[in-house]
C-alpha atoms as a PDB file:
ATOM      1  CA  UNK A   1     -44.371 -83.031 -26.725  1.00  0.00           C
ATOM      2  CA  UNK A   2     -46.598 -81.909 -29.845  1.00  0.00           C
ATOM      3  CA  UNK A   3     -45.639 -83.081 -33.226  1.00  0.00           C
ATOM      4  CA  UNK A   4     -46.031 -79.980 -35.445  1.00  0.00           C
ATOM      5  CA  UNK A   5     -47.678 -80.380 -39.156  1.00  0.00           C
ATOM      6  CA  UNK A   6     -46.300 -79.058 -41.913  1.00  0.00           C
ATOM      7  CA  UNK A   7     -48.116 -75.654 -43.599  1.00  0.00           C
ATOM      8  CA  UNK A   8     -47.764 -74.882 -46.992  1.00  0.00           C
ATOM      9  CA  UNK A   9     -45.128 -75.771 -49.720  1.00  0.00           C
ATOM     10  CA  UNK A  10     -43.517 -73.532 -52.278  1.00  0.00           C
ATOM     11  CA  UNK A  11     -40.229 -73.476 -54.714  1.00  0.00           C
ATOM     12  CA  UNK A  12     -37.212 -72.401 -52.118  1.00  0.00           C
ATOM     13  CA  UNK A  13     -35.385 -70.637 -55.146  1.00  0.00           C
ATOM     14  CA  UNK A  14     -37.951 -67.863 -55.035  1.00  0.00           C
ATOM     15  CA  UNK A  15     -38.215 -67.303 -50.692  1.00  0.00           C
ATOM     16  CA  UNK A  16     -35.697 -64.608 -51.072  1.00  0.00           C
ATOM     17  CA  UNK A  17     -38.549 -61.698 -51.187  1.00  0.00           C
ATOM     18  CA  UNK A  18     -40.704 -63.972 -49.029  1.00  0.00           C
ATOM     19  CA  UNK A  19     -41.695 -63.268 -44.715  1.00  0.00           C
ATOM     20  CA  UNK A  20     -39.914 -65.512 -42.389  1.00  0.00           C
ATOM     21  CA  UNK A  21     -42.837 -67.249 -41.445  1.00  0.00           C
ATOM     22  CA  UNK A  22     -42.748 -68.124 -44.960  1.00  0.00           C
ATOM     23  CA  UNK A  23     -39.232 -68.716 -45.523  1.00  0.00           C
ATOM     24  CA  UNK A  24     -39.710 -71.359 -42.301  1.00  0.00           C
ATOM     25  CA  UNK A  25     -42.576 -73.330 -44.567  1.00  0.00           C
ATOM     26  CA  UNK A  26     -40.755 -73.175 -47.633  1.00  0.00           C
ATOM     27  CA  UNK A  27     -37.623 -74.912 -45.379  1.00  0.00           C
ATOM     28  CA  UNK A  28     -39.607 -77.446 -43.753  1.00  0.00           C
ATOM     29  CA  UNK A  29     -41.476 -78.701 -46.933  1.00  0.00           C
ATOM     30  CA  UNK A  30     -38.327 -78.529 -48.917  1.00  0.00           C
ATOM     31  CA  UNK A  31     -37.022 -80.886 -45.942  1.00  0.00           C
ATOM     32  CA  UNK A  32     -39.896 -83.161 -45.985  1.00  0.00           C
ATOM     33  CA  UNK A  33     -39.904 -83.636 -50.108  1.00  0.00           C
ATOM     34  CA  UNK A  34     -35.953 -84.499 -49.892  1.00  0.00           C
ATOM     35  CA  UNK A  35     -37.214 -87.078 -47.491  1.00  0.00           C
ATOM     36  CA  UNK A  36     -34.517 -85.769 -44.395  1.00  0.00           C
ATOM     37  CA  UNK A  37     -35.073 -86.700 -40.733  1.00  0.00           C
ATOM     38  CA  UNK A  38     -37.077 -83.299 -39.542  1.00  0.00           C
ATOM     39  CA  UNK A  39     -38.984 -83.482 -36.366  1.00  0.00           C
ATOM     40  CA  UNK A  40     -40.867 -80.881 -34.689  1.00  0.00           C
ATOM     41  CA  UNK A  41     -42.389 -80.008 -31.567  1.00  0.00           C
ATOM     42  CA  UNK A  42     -43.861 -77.168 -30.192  1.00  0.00           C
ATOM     43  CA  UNK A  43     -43.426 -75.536 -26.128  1.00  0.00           C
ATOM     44  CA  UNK A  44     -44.313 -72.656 -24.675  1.00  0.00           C
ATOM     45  CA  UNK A  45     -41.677 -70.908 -25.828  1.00  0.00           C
ATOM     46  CA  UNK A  46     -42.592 -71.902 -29.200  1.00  0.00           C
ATOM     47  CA  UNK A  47     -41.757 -74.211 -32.091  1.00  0.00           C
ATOM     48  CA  UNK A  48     -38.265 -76.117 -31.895  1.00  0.00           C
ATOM     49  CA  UNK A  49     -36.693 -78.669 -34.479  1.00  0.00           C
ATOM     50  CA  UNK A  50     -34.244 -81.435 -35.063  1.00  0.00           C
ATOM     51  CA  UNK A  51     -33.047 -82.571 -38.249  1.00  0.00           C
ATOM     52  CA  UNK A  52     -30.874 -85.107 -40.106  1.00  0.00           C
ATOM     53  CA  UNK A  53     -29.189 -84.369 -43.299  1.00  0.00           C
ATOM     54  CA  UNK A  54     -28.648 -87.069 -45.945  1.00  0.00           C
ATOM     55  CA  UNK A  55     -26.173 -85.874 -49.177  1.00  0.00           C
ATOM     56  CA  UNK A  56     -28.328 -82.582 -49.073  1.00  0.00           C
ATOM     57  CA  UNK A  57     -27.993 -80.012 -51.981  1.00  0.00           C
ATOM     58  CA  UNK A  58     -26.898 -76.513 -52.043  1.00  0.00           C
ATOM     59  CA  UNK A  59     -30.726 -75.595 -51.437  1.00  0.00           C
ATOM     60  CA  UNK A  60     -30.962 -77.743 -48.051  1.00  0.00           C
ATOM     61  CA  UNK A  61     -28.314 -76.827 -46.414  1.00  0.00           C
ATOM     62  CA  UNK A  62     -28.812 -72.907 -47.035  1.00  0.00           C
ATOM     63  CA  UNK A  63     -32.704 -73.605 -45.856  1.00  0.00           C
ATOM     64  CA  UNK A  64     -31.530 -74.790 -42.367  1.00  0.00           C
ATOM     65  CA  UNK A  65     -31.164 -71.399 -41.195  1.00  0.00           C
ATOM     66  CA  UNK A  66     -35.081 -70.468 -41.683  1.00  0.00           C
ATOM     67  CA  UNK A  67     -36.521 -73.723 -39.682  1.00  0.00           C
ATOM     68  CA  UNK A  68     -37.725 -72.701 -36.360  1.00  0.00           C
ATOM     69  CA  UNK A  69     -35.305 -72.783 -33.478  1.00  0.00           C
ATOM     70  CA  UNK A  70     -33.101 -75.818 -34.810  1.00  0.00           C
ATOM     71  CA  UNK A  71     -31.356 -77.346 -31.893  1.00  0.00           C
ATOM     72  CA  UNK A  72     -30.014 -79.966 -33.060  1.00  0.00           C
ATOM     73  CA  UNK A  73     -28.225 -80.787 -36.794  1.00  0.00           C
ATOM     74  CA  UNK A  74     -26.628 -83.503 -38.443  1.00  0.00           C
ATOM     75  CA  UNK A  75     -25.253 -83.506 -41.751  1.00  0.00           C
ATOM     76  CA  UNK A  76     -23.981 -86.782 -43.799  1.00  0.00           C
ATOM     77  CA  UNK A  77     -21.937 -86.833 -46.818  1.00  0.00           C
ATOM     78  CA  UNK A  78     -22.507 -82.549 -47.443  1.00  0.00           C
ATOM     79  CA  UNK A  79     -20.199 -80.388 -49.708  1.00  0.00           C
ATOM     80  CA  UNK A  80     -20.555 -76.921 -47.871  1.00  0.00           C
ATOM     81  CA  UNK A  81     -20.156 -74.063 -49.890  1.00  0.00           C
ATOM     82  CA  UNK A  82     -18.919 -70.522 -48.309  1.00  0.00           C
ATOM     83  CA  UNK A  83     -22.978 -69.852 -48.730  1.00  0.00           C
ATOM     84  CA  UNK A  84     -24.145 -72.706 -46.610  1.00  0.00           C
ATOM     85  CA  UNK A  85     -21.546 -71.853 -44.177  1.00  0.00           C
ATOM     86  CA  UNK A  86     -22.484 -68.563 -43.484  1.00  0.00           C
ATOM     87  CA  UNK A  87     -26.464 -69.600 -43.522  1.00  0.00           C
ATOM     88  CA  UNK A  88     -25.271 -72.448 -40.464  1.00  0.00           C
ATOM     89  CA  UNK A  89     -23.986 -69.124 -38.425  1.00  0.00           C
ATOM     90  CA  UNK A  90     -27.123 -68.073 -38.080  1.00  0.00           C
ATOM     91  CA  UNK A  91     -28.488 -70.976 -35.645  1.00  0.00           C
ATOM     92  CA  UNK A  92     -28.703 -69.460 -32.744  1.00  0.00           C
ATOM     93  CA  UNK A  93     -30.472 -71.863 -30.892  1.00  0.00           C
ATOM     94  CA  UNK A  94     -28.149 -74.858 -32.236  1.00  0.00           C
ATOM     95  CA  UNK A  95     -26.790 -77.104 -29.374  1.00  0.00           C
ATOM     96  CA  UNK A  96     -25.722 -80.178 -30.865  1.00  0.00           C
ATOM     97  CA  UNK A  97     -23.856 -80.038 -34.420  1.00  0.00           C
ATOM     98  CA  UNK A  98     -22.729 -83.876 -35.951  1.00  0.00           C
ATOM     99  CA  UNK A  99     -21.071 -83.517 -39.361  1.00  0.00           C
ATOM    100  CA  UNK A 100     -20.020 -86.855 -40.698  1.00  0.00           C
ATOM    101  CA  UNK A 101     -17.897 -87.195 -44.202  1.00  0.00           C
ATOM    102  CA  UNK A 102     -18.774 -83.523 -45.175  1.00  0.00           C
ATOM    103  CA  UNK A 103     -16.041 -81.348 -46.831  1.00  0.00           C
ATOM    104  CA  UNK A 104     -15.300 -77.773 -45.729  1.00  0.00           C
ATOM    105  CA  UNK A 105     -14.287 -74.892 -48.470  1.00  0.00           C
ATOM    106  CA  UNK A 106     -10.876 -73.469 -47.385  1.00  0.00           C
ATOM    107  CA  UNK A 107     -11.235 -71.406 -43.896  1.00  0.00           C
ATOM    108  CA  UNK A 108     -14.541 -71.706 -43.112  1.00  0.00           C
ATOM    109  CA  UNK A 109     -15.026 -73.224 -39.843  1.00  0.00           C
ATOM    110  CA  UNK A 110     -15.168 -69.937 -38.793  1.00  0.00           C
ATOM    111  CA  UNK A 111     -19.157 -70.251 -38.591  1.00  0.00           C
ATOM    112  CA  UNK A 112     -18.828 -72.030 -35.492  1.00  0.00           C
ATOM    113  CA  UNK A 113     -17.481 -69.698 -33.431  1.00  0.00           C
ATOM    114  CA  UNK A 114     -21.247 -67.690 -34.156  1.00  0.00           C
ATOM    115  CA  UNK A 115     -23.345 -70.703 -33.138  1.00  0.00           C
ATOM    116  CA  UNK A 116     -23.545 -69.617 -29.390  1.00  0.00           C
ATOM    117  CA  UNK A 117     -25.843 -71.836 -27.602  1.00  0.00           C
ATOM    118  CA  UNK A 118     -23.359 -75.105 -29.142  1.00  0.00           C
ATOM    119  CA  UNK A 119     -22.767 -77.646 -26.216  1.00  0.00           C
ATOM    120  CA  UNK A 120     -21.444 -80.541 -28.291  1.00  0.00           C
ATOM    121  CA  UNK A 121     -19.518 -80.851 -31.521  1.00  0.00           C
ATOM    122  CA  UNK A 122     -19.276 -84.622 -33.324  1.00  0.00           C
ATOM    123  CA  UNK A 123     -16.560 -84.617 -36.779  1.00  0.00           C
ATOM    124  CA  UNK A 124     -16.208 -88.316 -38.239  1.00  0.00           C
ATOM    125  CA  UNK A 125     -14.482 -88.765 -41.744  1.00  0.00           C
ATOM    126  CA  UNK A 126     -14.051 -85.107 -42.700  1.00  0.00           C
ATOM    127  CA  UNK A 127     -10.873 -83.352 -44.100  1.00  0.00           C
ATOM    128  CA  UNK A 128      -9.832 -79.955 -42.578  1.00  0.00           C
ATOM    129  CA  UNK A 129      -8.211 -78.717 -45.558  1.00  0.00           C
ATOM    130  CA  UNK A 130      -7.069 -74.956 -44.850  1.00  0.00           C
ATOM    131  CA  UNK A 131      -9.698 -75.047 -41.784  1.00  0.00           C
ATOM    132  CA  UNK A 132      -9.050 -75.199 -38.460  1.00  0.00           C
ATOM    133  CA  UNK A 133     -10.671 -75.506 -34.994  1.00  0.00           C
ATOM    134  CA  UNK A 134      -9.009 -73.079 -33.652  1.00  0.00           C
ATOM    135  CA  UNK A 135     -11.726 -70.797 -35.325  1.00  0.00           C
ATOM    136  CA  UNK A 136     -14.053 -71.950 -33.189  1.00  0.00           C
ATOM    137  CA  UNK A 137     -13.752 -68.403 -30.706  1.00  0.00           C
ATOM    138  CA  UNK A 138     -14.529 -68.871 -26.709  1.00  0.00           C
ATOM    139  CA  UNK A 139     -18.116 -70.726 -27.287  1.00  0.00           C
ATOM    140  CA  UNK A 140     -19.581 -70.563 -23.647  1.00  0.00           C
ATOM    141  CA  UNK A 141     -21.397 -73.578 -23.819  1.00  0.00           C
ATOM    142  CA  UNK A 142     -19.552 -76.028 -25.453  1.00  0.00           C
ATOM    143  CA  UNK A 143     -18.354 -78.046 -23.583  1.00  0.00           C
ATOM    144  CA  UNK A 144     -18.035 -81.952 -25.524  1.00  0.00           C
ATOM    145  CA  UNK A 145     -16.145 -82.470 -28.740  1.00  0.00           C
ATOM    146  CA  UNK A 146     -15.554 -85.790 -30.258  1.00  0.00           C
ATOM    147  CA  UNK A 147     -13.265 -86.002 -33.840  1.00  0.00           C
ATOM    148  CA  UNK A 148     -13.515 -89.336 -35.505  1.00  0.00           C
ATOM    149  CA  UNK A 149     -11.565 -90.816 -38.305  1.00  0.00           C
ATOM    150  CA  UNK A 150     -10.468 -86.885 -39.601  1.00  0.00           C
ATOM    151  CA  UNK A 151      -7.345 -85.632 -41.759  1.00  0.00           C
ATOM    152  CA  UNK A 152      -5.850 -82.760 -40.052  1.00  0.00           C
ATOM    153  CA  UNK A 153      -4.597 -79.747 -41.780  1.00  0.00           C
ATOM    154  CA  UNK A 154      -0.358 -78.819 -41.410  1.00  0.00           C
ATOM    155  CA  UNK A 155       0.171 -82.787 -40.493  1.00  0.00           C
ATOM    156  CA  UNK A 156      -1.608 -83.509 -36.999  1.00  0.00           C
ATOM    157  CA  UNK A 157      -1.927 -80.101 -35.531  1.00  0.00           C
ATOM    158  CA  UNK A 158      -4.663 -79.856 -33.481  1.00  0.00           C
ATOM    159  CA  UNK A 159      -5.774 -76.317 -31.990  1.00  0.00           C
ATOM    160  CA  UNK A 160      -8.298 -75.092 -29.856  1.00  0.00           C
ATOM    161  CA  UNK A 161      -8.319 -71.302 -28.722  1.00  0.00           C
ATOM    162  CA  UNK A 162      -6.687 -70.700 -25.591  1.00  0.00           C
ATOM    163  CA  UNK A 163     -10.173 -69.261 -24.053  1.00  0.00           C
ATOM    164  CA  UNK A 164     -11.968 -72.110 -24.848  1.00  0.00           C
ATOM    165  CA  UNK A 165     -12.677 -72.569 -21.396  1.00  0.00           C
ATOM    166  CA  UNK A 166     -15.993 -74.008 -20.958  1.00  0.00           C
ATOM    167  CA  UNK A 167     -14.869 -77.084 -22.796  1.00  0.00           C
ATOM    168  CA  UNK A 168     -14.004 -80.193 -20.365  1.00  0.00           C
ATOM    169  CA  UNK A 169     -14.130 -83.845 -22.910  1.00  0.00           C
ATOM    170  CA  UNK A 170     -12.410 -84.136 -25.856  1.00  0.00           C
ATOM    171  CA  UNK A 171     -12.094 -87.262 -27.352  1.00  0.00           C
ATOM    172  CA  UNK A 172      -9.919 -87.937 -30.538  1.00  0.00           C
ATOM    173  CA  UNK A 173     -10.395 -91.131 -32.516  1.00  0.00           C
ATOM    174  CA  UNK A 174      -8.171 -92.578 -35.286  1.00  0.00           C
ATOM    175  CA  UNK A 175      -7.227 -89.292 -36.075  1.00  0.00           C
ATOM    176  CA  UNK A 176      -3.592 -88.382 -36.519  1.00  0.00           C
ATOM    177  CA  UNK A 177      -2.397 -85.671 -33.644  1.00  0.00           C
ATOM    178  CA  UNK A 178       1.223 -84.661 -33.308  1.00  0.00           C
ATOM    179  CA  UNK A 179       3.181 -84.552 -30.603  1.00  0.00           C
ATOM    180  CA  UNK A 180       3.519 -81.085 -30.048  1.00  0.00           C
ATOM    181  CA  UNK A 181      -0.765 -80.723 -30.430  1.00  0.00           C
ATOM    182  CA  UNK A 182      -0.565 -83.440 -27.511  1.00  0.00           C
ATOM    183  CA  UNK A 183       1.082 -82.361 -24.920  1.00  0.00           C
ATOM    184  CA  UNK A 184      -0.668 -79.004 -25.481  1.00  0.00           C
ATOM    185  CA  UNK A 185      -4.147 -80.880 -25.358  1.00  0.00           C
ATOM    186  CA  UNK A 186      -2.984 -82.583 -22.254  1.00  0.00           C
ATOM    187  CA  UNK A 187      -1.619 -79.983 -20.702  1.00  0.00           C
ATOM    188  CA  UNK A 188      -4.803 -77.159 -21.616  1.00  0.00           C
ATOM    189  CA  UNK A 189      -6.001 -75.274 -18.367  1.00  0.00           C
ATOM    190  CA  UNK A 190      -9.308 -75.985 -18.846  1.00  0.00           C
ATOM    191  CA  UNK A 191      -9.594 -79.960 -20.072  1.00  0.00           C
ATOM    192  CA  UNK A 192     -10.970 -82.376 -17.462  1.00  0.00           C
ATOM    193  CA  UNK A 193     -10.947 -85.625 -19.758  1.00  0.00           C
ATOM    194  CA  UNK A 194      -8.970 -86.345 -22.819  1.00  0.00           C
ATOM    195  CA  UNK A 195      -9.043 -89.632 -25.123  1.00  0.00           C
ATOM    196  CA  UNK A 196      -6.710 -90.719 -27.662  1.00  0.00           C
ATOM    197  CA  UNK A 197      -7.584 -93.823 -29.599  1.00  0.00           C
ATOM    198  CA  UNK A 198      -4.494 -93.708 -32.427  1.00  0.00           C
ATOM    199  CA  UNK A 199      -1.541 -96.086 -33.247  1.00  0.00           C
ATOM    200  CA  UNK A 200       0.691 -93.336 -33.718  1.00  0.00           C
ATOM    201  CA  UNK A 201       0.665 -91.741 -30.525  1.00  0.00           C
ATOM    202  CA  UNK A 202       4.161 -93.736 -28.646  1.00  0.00           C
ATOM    203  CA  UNK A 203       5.757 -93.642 -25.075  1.00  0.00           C
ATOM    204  CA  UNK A 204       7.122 -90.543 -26.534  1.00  0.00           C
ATOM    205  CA  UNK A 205       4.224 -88.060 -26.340  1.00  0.00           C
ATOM    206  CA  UNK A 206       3.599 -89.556 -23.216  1.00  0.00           C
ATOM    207  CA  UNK A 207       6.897 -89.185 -21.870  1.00  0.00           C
ATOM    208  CA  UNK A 208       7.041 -85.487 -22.271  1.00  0.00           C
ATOM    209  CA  UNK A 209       2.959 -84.568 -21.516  1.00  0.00           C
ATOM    210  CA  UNK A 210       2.587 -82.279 -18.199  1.00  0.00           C
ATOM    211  CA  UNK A 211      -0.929 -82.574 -17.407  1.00  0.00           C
ATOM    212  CA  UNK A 212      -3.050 -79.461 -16.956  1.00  0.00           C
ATOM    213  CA  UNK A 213      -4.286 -78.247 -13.969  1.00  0.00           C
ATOM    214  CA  UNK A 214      -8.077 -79.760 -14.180  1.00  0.00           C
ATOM    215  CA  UNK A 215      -6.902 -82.588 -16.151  1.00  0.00           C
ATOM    216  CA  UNK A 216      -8.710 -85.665 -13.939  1.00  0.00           C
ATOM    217  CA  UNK A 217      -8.823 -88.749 -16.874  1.00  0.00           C
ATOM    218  CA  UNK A 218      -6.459 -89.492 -19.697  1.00  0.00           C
ATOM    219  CA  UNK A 219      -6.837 -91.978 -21.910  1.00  0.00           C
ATOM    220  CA  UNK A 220      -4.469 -93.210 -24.314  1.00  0.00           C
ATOM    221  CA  UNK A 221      -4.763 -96.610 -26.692  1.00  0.00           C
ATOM    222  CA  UNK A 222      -2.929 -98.552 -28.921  1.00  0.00           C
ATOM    223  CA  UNK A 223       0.472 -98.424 -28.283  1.00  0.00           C
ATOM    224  CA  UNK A 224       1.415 -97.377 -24.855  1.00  0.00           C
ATOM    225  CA  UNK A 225       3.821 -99.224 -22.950  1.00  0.00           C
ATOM    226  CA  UNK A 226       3.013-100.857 -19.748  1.00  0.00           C
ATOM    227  CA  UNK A 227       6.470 -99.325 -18.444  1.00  0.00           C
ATOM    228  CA  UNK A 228       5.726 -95.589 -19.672  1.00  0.00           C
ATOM    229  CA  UNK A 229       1.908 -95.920 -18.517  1.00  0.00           C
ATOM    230  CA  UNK A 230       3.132 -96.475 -14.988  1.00  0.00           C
ATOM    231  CA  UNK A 231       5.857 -93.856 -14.921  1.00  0.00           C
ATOM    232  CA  UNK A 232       2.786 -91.908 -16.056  1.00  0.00           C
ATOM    233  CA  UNK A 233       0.742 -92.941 -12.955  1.00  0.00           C
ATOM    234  CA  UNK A 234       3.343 -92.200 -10.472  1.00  0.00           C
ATOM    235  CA  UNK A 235       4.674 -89.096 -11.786  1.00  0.00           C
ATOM    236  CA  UNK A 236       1.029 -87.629 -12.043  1.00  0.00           C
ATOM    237  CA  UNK A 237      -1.491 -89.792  -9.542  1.00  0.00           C
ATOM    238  CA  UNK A 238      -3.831 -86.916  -9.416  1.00  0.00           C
ATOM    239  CA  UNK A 239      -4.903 -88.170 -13.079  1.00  0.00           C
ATOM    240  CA  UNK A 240      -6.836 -91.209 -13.693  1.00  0.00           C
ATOM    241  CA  UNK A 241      -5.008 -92.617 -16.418  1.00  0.00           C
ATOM    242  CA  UNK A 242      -5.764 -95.499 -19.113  1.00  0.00           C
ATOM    243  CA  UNK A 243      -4.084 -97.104 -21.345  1.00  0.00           C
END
């Protein structure tokens, strides 16, 4: 692996009019001034990046689409504008996306469903606030999502399209699901392994969950009865289940 070095600098509020070879140094100094986490290497299909986001600015995160091949991108405390949004459809090339405390404008998750060589999709401590993952379209390579500590938009409803089918872990941490977005995660066609990790979820979603037909491991913490995790087991004993 070959460390790339940085070529030329220049003001990123006048690259409009500029090449994209020049629009990609522009982004990678502007990077490297903020001080963010941008590494580089180059392979014989050319140059490829990773890079770390810390409270960027309108200017970093609309840059992001002009570094070289970015396959990886996470972004810390960001306010995303419609602009930035639309600049993140553009990565291509994109197969790991963390966002962590970041707030979305109204309806614009929609970007995702664009970035079409995603594999895995990290939220932690952001608000979905007129957004919703079910605008994430039939992405044929992701196939991981994890959602951390989030605030759910129409109280707990959790929605993935119905041809999402090349996802197979979800995992949803002290995030709020309802019962109805439960048994519909649970019971998805295309799911392999689910985890729940919320105090809210009771013997009750469990009671009425039909497991899909790939569903192998379910997971379920806090508050799961010993009694309703073994009806569980021997209703179901195709599923490895947790609790």
């Amino acid at each position: 692996m070959t460390f790339c070095a940085v070529v030329g600098v220049g003001s990123w509020a006048s690259a409009g009019d500029r090449s994209p070879y020049d629009r990609q140094q522009a982004a990678i100094s502007l990077m490297r001034v903020h001080g963010h986490d941008l590494q580089m290497w180059e392979s014989t299909a050319g140059v490829y990046c990773e890079l770390e986001l810390f409270e960027p600015g309108p200017e970093e995160l609309a840059a992001v689409a002009d570094l070289p091949r970015l396959v990886q991108l996470e972004i810390h405390d960001g306010k995303l504008t419609p602009q930035s949004v639309r600049r993140m459809g553009l990565l291509s090339h994109l197969t790991r996306l963390s966002l962590e405390d970041c707030q979305f404008p109204q309806g614009s998750l929609a970007f995702l469903k664009h970035l079409t060589s995603l594999e895995r999709l990290y939220v932690r401590q952001c608000k979905f606030e007129g957004a919703s993952l079910s605008e994430l379209g039939a992405l044929d390579h992701l196939y991981y999502v994890r959602i951390s500590d989030c605030v759910l938009e129409d109280s707990g409803n959790l929605v993935f399209p119905p041809d999402m089918q090349r996802l197979t872990r979800l995992y949803v941490y002290d995030t709020f699901v309802n019962q109805w977005s439960f048994q519909q995660l649970v019971g998805s066609s295309y799911l392999m392994s689910v985890k729940f990790q919320d105090s809210k979820i009771t013997d009750e979603y469990l009671r009425h969950a039909r497991p899909g037909k790939n569903l192998e491991r379910l997971r379920v913490y806090h508050k799961i009865s010993r009694t309703a995790g073994e009806q569980f087991k021997q209703k179901y004993p195709a599923v490895r289940f947790y609790y």
